[in-house]
Protein backbone atom coordinates (compact mmCIF):
# COMPACT_ATOMS: atom_id res chain seq x y z
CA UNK A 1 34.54 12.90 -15.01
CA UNK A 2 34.71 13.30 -11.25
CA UNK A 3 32.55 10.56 -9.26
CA UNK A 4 29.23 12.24 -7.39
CA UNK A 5 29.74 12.92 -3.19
CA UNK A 6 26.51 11.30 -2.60
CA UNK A 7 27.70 12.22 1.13
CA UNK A 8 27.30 15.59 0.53
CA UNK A 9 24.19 15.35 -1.09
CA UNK A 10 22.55 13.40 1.73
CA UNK A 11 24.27 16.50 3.69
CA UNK A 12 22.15 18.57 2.04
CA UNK A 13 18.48 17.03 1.79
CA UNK A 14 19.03 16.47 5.89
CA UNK A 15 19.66 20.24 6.44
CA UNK A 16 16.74 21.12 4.19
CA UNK A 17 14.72 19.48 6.91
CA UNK A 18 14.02 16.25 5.10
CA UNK A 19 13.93 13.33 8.12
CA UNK A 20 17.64 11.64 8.08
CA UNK A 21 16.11 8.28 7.10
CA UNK A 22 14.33 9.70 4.59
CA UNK A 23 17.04 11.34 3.17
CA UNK A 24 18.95 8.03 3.21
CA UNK A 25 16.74 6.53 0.87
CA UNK A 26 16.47 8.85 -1.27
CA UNK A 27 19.77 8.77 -1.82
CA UNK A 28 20.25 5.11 -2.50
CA UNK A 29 17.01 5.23 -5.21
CA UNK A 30 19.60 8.21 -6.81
CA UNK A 31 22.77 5.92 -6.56
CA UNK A 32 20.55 3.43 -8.51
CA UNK A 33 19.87 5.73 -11.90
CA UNK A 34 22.06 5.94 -14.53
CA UNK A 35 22.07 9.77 -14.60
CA UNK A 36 25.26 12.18 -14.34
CA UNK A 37 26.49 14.21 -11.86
CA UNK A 38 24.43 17.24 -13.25
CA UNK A 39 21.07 15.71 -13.96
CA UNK A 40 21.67 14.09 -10.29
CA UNK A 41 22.15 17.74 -8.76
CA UNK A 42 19.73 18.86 -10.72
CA UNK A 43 17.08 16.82 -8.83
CA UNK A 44 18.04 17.66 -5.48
CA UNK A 45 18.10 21.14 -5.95
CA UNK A 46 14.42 20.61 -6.85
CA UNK A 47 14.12 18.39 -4.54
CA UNK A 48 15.06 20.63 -1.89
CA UNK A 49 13.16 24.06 -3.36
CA UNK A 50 10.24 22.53 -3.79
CA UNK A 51 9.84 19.87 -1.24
CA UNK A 52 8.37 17.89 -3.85
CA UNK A 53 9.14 13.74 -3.28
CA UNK A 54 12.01 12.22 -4.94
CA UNK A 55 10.01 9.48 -6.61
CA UNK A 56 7.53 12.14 -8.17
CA UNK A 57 10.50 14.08 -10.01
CA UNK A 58 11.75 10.69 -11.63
CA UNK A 59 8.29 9.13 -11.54
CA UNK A 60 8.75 6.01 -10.47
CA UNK A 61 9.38 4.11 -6.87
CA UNK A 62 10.89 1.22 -5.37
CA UNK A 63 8.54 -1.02 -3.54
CA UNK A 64 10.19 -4.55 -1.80
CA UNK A 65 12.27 -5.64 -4.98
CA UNK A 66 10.15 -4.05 -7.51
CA UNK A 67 10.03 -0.67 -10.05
CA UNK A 68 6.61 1.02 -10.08
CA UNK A 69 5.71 4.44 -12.34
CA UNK A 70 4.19 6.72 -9.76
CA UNK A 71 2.23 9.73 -10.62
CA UNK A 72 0.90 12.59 -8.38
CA UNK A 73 -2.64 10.41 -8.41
CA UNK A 74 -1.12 7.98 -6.62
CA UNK A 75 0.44 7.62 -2.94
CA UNK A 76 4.02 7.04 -3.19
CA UNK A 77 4.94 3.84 -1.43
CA UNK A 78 6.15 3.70 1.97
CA UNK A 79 8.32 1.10 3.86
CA UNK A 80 5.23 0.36 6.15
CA UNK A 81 3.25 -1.31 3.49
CA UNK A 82 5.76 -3.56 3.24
CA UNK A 83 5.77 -4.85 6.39
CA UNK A 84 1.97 -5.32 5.64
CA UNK A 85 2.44 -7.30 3.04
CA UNK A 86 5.33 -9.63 4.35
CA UNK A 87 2.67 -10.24 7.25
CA UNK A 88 -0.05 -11.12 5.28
CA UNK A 89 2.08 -13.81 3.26
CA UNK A 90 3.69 -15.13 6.31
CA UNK A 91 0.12 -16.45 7.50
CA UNK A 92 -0.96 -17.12 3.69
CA UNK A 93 2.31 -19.45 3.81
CA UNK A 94 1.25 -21.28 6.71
CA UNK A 95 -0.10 -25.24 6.84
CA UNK A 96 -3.69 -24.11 6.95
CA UNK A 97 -4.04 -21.57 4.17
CA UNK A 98 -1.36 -22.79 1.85
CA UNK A 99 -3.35 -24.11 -1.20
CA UNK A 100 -3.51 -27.82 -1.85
CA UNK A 101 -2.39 -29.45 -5.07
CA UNK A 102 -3.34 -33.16 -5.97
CA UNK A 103 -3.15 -35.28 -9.33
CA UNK A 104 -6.87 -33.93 -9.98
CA UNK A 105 -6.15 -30.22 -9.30
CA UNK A 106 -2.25 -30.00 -9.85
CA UNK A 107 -2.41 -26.05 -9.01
CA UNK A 108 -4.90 -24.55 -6.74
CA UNK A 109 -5.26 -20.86 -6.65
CA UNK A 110 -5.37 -18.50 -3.53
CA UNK A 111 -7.69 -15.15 -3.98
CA UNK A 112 -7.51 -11.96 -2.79
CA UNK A 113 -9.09 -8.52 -2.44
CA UNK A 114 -6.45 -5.62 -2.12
CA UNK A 115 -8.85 -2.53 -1.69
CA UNK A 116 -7.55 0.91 -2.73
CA UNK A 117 -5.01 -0.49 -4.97
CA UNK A 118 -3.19 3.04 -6.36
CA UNK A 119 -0.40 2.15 -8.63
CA UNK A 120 -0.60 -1.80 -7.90
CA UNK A 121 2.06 -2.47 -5.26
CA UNK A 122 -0.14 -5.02 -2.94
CA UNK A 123 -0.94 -7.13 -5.73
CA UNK A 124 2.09 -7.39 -7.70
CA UNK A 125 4.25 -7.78 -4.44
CA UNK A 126 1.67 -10.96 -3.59
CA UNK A 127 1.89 -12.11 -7.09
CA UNK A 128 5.92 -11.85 -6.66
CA UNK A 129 5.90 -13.64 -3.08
CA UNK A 130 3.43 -16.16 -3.90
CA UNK A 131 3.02 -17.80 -7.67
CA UNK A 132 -0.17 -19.16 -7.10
CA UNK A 133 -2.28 -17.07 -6.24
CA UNK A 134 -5.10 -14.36 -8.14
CA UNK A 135 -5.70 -11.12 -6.79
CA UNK A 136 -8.77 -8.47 -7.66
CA UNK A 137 -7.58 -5.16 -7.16
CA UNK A 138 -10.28 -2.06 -7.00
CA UNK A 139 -9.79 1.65 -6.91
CA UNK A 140 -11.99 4.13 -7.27
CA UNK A 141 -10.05 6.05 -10.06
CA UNK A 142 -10.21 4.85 -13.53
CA UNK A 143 -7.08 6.73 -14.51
CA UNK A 144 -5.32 5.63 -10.99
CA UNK A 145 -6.47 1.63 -12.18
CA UNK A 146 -5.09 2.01 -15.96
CA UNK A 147 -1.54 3.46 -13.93
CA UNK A 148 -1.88 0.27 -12.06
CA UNK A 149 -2.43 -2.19 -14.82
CA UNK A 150 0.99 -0.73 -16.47
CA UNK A 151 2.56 -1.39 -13.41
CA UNK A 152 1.90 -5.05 -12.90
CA UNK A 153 2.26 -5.73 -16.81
CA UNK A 154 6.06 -4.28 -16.36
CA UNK A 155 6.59 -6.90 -13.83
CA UNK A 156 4.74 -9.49 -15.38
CA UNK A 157 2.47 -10.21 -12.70
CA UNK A 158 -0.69 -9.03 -14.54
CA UNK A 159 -2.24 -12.29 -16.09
CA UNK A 160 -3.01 -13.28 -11.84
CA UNK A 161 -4.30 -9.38 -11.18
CA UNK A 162 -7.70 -8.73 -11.42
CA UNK A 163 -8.35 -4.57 -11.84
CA UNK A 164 -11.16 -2.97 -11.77
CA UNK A 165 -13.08 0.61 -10.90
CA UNK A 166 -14.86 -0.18 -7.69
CA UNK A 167 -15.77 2.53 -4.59
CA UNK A 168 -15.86 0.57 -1.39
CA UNK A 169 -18.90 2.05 -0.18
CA UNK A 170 -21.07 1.11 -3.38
CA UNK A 171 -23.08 -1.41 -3.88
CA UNK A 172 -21.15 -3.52 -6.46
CA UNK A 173 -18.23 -3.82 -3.26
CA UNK A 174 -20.89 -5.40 -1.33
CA UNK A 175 -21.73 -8.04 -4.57
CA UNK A 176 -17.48 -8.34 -4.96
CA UNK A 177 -17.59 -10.15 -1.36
CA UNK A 178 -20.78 -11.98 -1.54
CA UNK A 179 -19.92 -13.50 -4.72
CA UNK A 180 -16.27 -14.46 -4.04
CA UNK A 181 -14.79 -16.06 -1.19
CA UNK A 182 -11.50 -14.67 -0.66
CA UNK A 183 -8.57 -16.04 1.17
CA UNK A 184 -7.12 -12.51 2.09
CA UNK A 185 -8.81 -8.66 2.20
CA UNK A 186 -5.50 -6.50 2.17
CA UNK A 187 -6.01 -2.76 2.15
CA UNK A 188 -3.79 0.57 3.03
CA UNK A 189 -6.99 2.44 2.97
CA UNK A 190 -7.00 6.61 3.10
CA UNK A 191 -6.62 7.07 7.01
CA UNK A 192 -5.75 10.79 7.37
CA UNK A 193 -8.97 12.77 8.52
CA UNK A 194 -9.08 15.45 6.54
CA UNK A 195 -9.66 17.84 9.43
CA UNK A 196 -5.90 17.46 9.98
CA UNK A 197 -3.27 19.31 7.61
CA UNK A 198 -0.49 17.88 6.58
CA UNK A 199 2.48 18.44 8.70
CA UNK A 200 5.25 17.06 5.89
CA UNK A 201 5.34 19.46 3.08
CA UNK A 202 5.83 16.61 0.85
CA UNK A 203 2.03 15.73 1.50
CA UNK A 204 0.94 18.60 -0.28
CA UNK A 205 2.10 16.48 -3.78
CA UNK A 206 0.51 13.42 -2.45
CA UNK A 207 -3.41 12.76 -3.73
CA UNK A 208 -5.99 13.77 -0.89
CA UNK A 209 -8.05 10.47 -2.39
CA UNK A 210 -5.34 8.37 -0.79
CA UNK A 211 -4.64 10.52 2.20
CA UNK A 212 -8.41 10.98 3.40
CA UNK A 213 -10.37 9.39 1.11
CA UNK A 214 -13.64 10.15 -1.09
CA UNK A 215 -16.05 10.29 1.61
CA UNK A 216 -15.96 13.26 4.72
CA UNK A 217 -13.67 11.56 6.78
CA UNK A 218 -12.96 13.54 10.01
CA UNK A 219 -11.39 10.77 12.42
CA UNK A 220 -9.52 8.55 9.34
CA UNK A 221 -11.54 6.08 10.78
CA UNK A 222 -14.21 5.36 8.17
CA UNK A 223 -12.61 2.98 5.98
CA UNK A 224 -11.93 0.47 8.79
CA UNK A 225 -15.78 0.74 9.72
CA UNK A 226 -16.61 -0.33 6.43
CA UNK A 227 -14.08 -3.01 5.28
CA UNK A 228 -14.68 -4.66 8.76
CA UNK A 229 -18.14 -4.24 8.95
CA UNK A 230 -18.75 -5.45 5.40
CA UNK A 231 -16.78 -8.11 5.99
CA UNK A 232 -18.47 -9.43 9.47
CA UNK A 233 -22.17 -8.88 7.26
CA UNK A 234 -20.71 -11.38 4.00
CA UNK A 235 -18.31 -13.78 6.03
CA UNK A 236 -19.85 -14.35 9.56
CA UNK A 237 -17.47 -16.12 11.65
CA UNK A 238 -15.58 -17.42 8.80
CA UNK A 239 -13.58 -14.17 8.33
CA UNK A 240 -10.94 -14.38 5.77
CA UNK A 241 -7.36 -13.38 6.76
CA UNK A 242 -7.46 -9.62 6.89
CA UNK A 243 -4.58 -7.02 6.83
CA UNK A 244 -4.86 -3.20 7.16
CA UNK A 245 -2.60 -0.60 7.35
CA UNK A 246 -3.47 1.73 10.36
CA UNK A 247 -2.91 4.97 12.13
CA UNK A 248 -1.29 4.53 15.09
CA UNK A 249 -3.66 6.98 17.02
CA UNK A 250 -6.61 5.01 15.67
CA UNK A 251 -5.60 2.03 17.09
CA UNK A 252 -7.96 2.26 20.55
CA UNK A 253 -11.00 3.02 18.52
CA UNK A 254 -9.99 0.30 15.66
CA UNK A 255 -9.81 -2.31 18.99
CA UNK A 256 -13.45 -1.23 20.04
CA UNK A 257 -14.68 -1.79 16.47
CA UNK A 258 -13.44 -5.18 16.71
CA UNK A 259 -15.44 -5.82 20.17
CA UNK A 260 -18.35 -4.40 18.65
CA UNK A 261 -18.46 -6.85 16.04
CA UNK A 262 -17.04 -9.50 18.77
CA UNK A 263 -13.69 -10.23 16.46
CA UNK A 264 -11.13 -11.32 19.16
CA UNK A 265 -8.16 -13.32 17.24
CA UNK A 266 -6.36 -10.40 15.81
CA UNK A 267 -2.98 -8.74 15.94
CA UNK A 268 -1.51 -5.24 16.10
CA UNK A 269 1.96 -5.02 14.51
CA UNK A 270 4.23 -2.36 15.11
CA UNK A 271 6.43 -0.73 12.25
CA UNK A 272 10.11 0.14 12.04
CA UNK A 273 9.52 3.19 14.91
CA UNK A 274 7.93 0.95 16.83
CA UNK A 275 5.08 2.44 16.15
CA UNK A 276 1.33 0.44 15.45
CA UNK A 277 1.36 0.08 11.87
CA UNK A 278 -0.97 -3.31 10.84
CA UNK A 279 -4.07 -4.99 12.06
CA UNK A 280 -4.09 -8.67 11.04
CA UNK A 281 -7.02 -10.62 11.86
């Protein structure tokens, strides 16, 4: 049985227009099945045809070091969330909000909010990065939170994750943060306006809730009015750490937000194009 050129397969994907770092990984999640030459052809011949993602026609994705079943309800995972999440545990890992254990309290729990969970990635990467901590994780979807709850019960991370159906512009969001104070508010929240098309023909496959969200969302900009705005109303001046995915373009306008509500300590952090990817405050 002759061993699969992998080379030229990455060969191909790139001339099909598929970005060259794209292509790259795509290739390494097929080096990692245990399929044969034909099944593995197969897929990029679809792949390529149809323009339809890699992780959708073997329905699951990698996330950090992790397997997650994807569906076309939920947004495939994307390197840049990772670097949101490695952020947020950096500063969760530092002397002040590390959680403090004594002979009366041997483990003391840190708790967070990851808003616009899809198919669970925030919450079972924190569960994976830090043991002790519980997370609530709320979706508007009751089909995208049952996807979810597989996920983090394959990894074993679902007795410290919280699910549950929850729009972020309902009431019952604003009762989630008066009644619990969290230690981090993580979101990748639908930041696409949806007066712009997609440009990647792979989009097309991807859910428009998690591009552009459920409300009328013309400047992507919505969902960072309302998690920051909710969050100023239930937690003052004693913000919790926060960490958002952004669009780069929105970044001026996410900055005058901030002003508005006179939040100064915060941080942009650029992605692997150098581009601004995270807002940690």
């Amino acid at each position: 049985m002759s061993e699969i050129n992998y080379s030229d397969l990455l060969s191909k994907l790139i001339s099909a227009g598929i970005e060259a770092s794209e292509a790259k990984r795509e290739i390494s999640i097929l080096k990692a099945e245990t399929k044969s030459q034909v099944e593995i052809e197969k897929i990029i011949k679809e792949r390529i045809e149809t323009r339809k993602p890699i992780q959708h026609l073997l329905g699951k994705a990698y996330f950090m070091d992790f397997e997650v079943k994807v569906n076309e309800q939920v947004l495939i995972p994307r390197p840049e969330t990772e670097i949101l999440v490695e952020e947020a545990v950096k500063r969760l890992q530092t002397t002040d909000n590390r959680p403090v254990t004594s002979d009366q309290c041997p483990m003391s729990y840190l708790s967070a909010l990851d808003i616009g969970t899809g198919s669970g990635i925030i919450p079972i990467a924190l569960c994976k990065m830090i043991p002790n901590i519980k997370v609530t994780a709320i979706d508007i979807n009751n089909e995208i939170i049952e996807l979810a709850k597989e996920n983090a019960k394959l990894s074993n991370t679902n007795e410290h994750i919280t699910f549950q159906t929850c729009d972020v512009f309902s009431d019952d969001f604003e009762k989630l943060l008066k009644e619990n104070k969290f230690s981090l508010i993580i979101s990748n929240p639908p930041y696409i306006a949806d007066t712009n098309p997609p440009k990647q023909p792979e989009l097309k496959y991807e859910p428009k809730l998690a591009l552009h969200g459920s409300k009328e969302n013309k400047s992507g900009f919505i969902y960072y009015e309302r998690i920051i705005k909710a969050c100023n109303k239930n937690y003052g001046t004693a913000l919790p750490l926060i960490a958002l995915e952004i669009d780069p373009p929105l970044t001026d306008k996410i900055k005058q937000l901030l002003k508005i509500h006179n939040i100064k300590n915060y941080q942009i952090i650029k992605d692997y194009n150098k581009l601004d990817r995270c807002l940690i405050i």
